[in-house]
Protein backbone atom coordinates (compact mmCIF):
# COMPACT_ATOMS: atom_id res chain seq x y z
CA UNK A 1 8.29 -5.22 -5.06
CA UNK A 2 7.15 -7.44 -2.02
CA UNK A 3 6.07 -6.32 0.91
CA UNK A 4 8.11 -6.71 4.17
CA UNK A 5 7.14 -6.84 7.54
CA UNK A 6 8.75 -4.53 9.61
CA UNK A 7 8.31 -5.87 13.49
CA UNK A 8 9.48 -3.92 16.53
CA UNK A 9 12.21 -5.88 18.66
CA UNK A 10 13.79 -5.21 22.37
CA UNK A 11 16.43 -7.76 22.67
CA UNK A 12 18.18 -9.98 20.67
CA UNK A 13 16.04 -13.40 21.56
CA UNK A 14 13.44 -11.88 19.56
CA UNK A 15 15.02 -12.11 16.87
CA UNK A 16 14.91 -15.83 15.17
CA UNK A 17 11.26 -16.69 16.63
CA UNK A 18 10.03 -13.35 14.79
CA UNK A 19 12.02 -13.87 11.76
CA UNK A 20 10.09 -17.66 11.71
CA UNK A 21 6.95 -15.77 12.37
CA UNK A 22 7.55 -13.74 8.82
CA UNK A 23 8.93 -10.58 10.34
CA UNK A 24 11.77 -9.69 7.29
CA UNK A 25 12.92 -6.39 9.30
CA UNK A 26 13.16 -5.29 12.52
CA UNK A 27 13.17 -1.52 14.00
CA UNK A 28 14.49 -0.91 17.79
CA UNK A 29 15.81 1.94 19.73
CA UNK A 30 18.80 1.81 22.68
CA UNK A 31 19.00 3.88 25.24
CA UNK A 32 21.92 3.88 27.24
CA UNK A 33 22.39 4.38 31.16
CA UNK A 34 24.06 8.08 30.37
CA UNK A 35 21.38 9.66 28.13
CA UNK A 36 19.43 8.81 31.21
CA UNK A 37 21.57 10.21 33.33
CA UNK A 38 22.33 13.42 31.62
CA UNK A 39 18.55 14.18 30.68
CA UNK A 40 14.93 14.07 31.93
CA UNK A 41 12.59 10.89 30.46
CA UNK A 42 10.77 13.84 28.75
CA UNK A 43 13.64 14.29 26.49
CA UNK A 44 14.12 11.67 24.52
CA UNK A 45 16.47 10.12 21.92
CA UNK A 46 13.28 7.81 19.97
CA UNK A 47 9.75 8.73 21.04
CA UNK A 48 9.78 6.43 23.75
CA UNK A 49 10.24 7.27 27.12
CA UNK A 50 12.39 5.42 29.35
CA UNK A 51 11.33 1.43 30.89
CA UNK A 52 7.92 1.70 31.62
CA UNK A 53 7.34 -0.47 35.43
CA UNK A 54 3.56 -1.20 34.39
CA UNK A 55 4.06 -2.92 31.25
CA UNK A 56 5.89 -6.73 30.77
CA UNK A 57 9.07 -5.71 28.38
CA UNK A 58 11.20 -2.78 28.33
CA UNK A 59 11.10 -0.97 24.74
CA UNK A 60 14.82 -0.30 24.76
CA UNK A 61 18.38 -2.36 24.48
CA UNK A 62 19.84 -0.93 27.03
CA UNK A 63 23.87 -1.12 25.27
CA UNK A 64 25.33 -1.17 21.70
CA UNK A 65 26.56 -4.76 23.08
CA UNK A 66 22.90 -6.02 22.80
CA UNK A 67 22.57 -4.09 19.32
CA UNK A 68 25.58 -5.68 18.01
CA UNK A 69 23.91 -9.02 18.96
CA UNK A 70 21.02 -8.00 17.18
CA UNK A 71 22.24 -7.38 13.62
CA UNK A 72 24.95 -10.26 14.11
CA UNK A 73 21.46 -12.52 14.61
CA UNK A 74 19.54 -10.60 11.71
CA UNK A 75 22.39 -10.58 9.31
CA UNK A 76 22.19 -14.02 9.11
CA UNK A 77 18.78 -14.65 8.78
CA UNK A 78 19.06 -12.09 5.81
CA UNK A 79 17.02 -9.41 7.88
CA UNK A 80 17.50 -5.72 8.79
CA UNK A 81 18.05 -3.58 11.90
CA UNK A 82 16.99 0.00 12.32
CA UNK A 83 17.62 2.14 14.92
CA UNK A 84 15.51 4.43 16.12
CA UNK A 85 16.63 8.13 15.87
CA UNK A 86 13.14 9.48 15.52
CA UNK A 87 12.45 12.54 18.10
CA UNK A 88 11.06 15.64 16.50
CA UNK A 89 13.88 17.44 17.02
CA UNK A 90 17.10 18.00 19.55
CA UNK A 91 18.48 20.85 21.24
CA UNK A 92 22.16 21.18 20.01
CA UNK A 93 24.09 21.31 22.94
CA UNK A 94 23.24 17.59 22.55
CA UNK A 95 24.77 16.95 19.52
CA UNK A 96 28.12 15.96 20.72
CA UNK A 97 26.35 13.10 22.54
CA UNK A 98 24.52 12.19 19.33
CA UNK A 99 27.17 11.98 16.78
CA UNK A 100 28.86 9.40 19.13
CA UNK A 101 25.84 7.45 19.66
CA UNK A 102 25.43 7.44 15.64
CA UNK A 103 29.05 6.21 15.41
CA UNK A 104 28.84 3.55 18.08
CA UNK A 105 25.22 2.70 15.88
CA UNK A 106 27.21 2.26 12.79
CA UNK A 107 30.21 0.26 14.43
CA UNK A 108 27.75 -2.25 15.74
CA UNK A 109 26.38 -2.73 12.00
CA UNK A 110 22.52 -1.33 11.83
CA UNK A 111 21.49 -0.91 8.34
CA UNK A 112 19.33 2.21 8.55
CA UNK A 113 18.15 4.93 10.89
CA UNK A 114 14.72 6.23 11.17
CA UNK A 115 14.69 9.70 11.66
CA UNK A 116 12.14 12.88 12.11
CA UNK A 117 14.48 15.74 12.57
CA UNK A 118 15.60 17.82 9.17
CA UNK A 119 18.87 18.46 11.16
CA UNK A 120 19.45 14.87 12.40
CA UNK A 121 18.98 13.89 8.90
CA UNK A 122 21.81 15.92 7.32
CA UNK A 123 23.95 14.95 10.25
CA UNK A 124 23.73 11.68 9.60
CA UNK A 125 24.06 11.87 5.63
CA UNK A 126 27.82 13.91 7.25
CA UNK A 127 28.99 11.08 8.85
CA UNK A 128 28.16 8.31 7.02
CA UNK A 129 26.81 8.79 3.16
CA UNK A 130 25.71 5.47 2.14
CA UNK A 131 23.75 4.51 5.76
CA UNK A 132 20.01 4.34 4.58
CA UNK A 133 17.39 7.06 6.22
CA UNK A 134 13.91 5.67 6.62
CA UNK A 135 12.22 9.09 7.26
CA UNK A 136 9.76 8.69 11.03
CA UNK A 137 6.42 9.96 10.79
CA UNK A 138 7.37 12.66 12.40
CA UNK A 139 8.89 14.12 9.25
CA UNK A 140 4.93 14.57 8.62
CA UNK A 141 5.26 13.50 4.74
CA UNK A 142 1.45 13.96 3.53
CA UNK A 143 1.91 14.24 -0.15
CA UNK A 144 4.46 13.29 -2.72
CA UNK A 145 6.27 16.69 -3.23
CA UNK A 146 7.34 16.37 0.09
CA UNK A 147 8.08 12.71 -0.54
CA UNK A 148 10.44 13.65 -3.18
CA UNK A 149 11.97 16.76 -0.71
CA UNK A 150 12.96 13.82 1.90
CA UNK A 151 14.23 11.63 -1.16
CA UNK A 152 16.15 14.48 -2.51
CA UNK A 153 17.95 14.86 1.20
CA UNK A 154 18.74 10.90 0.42
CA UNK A 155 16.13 9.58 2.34
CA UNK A 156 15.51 5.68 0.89
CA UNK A 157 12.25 5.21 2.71
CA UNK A 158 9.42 7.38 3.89
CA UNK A 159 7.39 6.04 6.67
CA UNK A 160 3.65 7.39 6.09
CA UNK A 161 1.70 9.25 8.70
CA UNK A 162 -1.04 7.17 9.96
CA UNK A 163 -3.62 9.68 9.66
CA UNK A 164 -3.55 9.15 6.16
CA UNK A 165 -6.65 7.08 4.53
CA UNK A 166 -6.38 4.28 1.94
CA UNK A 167 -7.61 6.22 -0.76
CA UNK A 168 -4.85 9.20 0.21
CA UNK A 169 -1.50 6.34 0.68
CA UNK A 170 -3.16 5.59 -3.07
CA UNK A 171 -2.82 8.98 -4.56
CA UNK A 172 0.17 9.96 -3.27
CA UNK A 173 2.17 6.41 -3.71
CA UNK A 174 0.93 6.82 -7.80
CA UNK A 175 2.68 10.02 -7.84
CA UNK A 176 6.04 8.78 -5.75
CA UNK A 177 9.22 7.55 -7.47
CA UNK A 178 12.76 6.26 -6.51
CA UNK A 179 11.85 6.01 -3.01
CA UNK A 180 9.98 3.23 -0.78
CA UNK A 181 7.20 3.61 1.11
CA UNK A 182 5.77 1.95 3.99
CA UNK A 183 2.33 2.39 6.42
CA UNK A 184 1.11 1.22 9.73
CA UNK A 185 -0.48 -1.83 9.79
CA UNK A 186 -0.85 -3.02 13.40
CA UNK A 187 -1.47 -1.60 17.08
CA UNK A 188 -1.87 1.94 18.25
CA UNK A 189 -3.64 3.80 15.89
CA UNK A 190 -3.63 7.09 16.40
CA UNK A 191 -5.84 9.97 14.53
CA UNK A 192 -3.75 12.82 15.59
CA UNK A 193 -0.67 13.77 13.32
CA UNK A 194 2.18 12.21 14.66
CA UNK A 195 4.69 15.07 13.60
CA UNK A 196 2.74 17.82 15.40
CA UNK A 197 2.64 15.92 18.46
CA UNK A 198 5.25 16.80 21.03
CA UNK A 199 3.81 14.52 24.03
CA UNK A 200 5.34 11.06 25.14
CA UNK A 201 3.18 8.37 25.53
CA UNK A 202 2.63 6.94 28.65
CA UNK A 203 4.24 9.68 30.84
CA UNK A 204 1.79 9.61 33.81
CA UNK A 205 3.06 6.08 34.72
CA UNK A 206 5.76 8.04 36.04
CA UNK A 207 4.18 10.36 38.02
CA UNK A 208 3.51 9.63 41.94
CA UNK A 209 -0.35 8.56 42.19
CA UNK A 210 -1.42 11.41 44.90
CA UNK A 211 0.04 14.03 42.63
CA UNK A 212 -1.46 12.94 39.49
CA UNK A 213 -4.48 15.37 37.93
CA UNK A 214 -7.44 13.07 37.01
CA UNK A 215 -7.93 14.84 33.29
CA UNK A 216 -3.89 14.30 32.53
CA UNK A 217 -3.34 10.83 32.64
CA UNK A 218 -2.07 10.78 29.45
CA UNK A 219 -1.61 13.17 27.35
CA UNK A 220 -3.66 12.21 24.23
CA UNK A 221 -6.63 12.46 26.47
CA UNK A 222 -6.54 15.63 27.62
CA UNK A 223 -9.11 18.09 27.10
CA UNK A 224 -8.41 21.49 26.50
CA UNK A 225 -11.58 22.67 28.17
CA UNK A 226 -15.05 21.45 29.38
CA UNK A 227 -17.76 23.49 30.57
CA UNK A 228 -21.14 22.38 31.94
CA UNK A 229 -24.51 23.52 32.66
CA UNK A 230 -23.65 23.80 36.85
CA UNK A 231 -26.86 26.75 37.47
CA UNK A 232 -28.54 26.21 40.90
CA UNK A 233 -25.85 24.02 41.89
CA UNK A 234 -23.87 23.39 45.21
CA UNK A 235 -20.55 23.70 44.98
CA UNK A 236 -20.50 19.65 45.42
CA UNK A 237 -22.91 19.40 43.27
CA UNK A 238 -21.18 21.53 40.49
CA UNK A 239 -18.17 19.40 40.63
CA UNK A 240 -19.88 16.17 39.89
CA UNK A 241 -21.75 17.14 37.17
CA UNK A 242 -18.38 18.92 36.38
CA UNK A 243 -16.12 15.25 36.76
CA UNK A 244 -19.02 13.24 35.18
CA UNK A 245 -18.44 15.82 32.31
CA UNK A 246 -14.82 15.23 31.80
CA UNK A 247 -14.65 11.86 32.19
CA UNK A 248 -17.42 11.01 29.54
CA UNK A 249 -16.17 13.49 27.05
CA UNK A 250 -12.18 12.20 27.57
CA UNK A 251 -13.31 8.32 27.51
CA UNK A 252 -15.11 9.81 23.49
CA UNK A 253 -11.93 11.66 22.60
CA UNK A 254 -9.63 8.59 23.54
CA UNK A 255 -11.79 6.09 21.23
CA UNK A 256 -12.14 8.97 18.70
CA UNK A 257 -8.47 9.57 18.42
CA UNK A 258 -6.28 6.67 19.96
CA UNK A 259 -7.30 3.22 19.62
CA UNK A 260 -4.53 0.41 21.16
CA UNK A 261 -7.34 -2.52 21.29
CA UNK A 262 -5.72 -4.44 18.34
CA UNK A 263 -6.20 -2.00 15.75
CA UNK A 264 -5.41 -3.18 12.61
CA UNK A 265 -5.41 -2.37 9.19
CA UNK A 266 -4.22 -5.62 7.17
CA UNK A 267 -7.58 -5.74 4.82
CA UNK A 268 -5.65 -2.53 2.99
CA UNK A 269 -2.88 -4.84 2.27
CA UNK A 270 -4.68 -5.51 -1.18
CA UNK A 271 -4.10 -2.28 -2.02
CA UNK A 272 -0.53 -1.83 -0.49
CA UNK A 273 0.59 -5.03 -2.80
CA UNK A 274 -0.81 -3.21 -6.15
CA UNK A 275 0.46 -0.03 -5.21
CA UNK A 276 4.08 -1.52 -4.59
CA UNK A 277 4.80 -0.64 -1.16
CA UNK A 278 8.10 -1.40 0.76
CA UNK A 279 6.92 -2.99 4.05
CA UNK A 280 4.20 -2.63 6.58
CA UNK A 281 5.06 -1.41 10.05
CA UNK A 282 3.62 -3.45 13.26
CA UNK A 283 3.46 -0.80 16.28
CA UNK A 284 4.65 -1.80 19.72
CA UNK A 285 8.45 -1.98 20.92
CA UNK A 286 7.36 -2.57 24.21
CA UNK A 287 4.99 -5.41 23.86
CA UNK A 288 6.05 -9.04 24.98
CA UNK A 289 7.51 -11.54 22.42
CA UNK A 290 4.35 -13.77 22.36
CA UNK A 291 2.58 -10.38 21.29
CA UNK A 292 5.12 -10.04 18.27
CA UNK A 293 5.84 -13.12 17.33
CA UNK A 294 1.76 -13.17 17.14
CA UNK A 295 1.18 -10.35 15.00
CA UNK A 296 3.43 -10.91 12.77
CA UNK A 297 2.35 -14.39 11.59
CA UNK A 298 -0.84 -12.69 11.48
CA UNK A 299 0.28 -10.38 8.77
CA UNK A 300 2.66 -12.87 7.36
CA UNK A 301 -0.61 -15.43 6.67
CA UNK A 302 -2.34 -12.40 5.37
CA UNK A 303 0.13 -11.72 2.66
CA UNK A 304 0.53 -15.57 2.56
CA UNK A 305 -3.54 -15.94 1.43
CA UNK A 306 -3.38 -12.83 -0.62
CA UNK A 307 -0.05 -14.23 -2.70
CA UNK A 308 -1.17 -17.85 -2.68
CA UNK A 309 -4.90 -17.69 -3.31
CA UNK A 310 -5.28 -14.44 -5.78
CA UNK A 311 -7.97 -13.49 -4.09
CA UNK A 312 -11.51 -10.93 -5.23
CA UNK A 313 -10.64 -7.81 -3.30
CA UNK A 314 -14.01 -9.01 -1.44
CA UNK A 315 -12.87 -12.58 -0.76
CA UNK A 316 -9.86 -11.03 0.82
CA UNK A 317 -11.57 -8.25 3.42
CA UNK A 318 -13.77 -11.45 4.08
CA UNK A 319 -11.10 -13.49 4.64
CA UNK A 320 -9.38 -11.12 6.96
CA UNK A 321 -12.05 -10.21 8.89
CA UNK A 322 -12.64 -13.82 10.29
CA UNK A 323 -8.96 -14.35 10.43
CA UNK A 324 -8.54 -11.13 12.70
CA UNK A 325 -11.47 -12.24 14.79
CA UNK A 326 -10.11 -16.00 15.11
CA UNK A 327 -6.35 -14.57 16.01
CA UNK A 328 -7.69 -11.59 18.26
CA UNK A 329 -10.56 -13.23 19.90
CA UNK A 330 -12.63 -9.88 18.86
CA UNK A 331 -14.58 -8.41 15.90
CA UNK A 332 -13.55 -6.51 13.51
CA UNK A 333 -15.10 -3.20 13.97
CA UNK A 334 -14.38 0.05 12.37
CA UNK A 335 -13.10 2.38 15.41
CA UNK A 336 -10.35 -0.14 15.92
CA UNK A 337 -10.04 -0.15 11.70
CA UNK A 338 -6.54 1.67 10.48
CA UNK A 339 -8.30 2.29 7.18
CA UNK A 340 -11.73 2.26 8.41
CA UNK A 341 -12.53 2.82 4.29
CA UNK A 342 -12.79 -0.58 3.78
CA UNK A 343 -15.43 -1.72 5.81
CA UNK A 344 -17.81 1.00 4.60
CA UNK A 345 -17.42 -0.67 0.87
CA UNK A 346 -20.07 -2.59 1.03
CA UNK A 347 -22.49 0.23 2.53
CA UNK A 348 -21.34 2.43 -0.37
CA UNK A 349 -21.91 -0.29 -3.57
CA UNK A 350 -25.36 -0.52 -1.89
């Protein structure tokens, strides 16, 4: 099985300059004027809140007319589109909303949904039996008996949490059968567990700036609690040392945990092709085109070398390293590393 790369798309333009770039699938999510209506941007129908003012493209069609568009486009060019149906989970007194939206998804001709929710899953597997299920990291799949639990519910794909090392995607893809798997690859990396996390990213851009809190910007970065040495102190005084605190230990947490300065994790695609994986998954619905079309010729002249030039495992981390820091105008360093593994290699043989 070859790889495909899965890109994230927002309108139908995006389609044929992507598809030249080597994207072979595309994932989206639509959000139409009445969800917005009807509910707050803290509940959402795809784990992305609603158009964000600060950043350059919206991560959302905003009508089923644009998604028609889309897989009219991608059908031709012999590509996929998958909707995005990926919250944790949904209260049920929205589920009347829902199973229209699925049947207005179907009538405009996606090919699969991704989906977190056990419930949204067996709705969906109701109303339409042979729509494909790509199950969202959300359905926190960390091993291959639960693999096998989401292919038993007819799940085609599982999308891999991107917690998970190189060395654990290995052991559980060797023990993994009739279903596909895929991993993260580009942008965002994030070392919290994507199903546990209940937060939407971004949401202090909507918040007034004179009522925001300093320490909840965003939610990834908050910390829970921060105490400092404040004895002898003016009150002044205290909160300094006190803000000084908090900022330096959020700033550690944030580059500990969540990483969106080009991380990247295309040396692992060595392993991915041996171990047979499905596709690779390039982060960011709400990026501009030049942004997609620009990763994914990066990872489409990754798979090109590896394919073309049968590479050493070590000629190909080489490779990609200088590639990444050519394309990306930075180094390749291992905080900003999706499988960080790989670059301690070296360090280990030694």
């Amino acid at each position: 099985m070859s790889i495909t790369i899965l890109s994230p798309l927002s309108n139908p333009d995006e389609i044929e300059p992507l598809v030249e770039a080597g994207a072979g699938d595309f994932y989206c999510g639509v959000l139409p004027p009445d969800w917005r209506e009807n509910y707050s941007v803290a509940a959402s129908l795809n784990r992305r809140q609603e158009d964000n003012p600060v950043i350059c493209t919206t991560p959302h069609m905003a009508s089923f007319d644009d998604l028609k568009k889309c897989t009219e486009i991608a059908h031709k060019k012999n590509a996929r589109i998958i909707l995005t149906l990926n919250e944790h989970y949904y209260d049920w007194k929205q589920y009347p909303y829902l199973t229209r939206y699925i049947e207005q998804a179907l009538d405009n001709g996606i090919d699969a949904f991704i989906v977190g929710d056990i419930g949204m899953i067996l709705t969906i597997r109701e109303m339409s039996p042979d729509t494909a299920i790509h199950i969202s990291t959300a359905g926190t799949a960390f091993n291959s008996e639960t693999v096998h639990f989401y292919r038993d519910m007819g799940a085609s794909r599982v999308i891999l949490p991107r917690h998970l090392s190189l060395d654990e995607i290995g052991a559980l893809a060797r023990n993994v059968s009739g279903i596909e798997l895929e991993a993260f690859i580009l942008n965002s990396r994030c070392a919290n567990i994507d199903g546990f996390c209940t937060f939407q990213h971004g949401l202090a851009d909507f918040i007034p700036e004179n009522e925001r809190k300093r320490d909840y910007e965003n939610a990834c970065m908050v910390i829970s609690k921060i105490s400092a040495d404040v004895r002898g102190c003016s009150q002044e005084e205290a909160e300094e040392v006190l803000n000084k605190k908090i900022s330096w230990e959020r700033q550690h947490f944030w580059s500990a945990m969540h990483i969106d300065d080009r991380p990247c994790g295309a040396c692992a695609l060595y392993e991915f092709e041996e171990l047979g994986l499905a596709g690779v998954k390039i982060v960011g619905r709400q990026n501009p085109t030049k942004k997609k079309i620009k990763d994914a010729k990066f990872i489409n002249d990754a798979l090109a070398f590896l394919r073309t030039k049968n590479p050493s495992r070590e000629e190909y981390r080489k490779h990609m390293q200088e590639l990444y820091q050519s394309r990306y105008d930075t180094p390749c360093i291992i905080f900003k590393c999706y499988y960080p593994s790989v670059l301690t290699e070296k360090e280990e043989a030694s």
